[in-house]
Protein backbone atom coordinates (compact mmCIF):
# COMPACT_ATOMS: atom_id res chain seq x y z
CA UNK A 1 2.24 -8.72 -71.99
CA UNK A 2 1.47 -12.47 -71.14
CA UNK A 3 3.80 -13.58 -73.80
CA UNK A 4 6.61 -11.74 -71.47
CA UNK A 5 4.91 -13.54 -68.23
CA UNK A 6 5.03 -17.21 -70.03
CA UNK A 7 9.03 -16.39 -70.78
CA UNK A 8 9.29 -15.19 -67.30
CA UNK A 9 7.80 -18.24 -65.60
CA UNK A 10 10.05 -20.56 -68.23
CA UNK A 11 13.17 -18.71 -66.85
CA UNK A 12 12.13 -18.64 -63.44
CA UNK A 13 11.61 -22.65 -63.92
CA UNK A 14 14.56 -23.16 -65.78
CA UNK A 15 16.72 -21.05 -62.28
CA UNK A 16 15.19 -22.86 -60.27
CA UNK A 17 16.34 -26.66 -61.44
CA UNK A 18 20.13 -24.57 -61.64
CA UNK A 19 19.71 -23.37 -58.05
CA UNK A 20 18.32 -27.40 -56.60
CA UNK A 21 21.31 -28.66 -59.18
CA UNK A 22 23.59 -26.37 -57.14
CA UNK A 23 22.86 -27.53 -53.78
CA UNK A 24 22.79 -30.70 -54.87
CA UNK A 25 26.21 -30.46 -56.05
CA UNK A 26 26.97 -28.57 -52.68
CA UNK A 27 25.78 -31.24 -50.67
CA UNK A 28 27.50 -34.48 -52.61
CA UNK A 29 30.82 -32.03 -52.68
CA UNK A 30 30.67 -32.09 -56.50
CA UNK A 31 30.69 -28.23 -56.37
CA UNK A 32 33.93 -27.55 -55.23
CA UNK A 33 36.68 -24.52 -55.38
CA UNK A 34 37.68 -25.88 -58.61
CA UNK A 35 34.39 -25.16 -60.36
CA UNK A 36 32.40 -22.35 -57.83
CA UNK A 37 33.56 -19.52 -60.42
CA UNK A 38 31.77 -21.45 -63.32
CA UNK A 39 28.76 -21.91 -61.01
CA UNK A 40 28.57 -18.43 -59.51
CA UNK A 41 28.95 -17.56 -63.47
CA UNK A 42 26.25 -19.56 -64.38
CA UNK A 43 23.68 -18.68 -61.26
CA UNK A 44 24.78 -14.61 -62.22
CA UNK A 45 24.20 -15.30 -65.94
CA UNK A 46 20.26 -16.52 -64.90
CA UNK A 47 19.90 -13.41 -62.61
CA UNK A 48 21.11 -11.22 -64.54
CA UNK A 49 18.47 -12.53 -67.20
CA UNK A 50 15.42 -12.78 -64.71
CA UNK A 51 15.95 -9.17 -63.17
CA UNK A 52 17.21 -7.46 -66.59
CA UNK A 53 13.93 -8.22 -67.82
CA UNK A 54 11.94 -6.90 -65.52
CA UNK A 55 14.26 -3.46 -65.09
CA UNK A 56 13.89 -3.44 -68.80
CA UNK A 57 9.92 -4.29 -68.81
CA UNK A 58 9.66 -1.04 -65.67
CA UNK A 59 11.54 0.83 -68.37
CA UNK A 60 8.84 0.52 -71.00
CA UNK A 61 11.54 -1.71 -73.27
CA UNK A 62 8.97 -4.67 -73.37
CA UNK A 63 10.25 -5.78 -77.10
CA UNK A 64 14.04 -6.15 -75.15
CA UNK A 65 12.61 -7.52 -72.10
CA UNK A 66 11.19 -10.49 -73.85
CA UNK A 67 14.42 -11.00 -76.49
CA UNK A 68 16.50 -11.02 -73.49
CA UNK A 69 14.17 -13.84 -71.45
CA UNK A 70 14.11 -16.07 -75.31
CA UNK A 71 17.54 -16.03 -74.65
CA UNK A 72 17.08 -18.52 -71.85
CA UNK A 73 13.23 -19.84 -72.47
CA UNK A 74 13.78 -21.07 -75.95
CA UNK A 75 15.99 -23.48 -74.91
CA UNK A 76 14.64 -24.37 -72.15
CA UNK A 77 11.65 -25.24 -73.49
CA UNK A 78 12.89 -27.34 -76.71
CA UNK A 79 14.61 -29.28 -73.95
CA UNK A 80 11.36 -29.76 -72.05
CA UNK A 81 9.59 -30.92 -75.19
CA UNK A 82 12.70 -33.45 -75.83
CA UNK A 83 12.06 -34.76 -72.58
CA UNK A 84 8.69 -35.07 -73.04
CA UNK A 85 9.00 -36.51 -76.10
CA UNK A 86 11.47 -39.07 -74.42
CA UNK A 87 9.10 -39.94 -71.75
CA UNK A 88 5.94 -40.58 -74.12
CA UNK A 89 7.29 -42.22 -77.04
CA UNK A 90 7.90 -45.59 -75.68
CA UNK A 91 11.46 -45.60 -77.84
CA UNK A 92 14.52 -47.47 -76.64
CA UNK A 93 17.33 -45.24 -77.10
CA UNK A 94 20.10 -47.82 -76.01
């Protein structure tokens, strides 16, 4: 069951740099008419994942729920470890 919490709060992190990305992008005018569809596809995509898991954890699927969040929380948090990495290692990467 935490295992399932941990990828929850990973995905929940990982939406919530998307959605401040968005309005970032909304604000500059970087998000335009050209791209919305790819960002309402991308902001859907994350829903979809965050409230699929918990409709499939209600459900008693718990083995699905969490496949579906390592979907999104795998990468996510290889990334975040890259980063870290990045930030720690004192290496010049020009």
């Amino acid at each position: 069951m935490i295992t399932f919490w941990i990828l929850w709060g990973i995905d929940a992190i990982a939406a919530l740099v998307a959605i401040v990305f968005f309005f970032i992008g909304i604000a500059d005018g970087s998000v335009s008419s050209s791209n919305s569809g790819i960002w309402f596809m991308l902001l859907a995509g994350i829903a979809a994942i965050l409230l699929g898991s918990l409709w499939l954890k209600a459900h008693d699927y718990l083995g699905l729920a969490k496949t579906l969040l390592a979907v999104l929380a795998v990468p996510t948090a290889l990334y975040g470890l890259f980063l870290l990495v990045l930030v720690f290692s004192n290496t010049r990467w020009n």
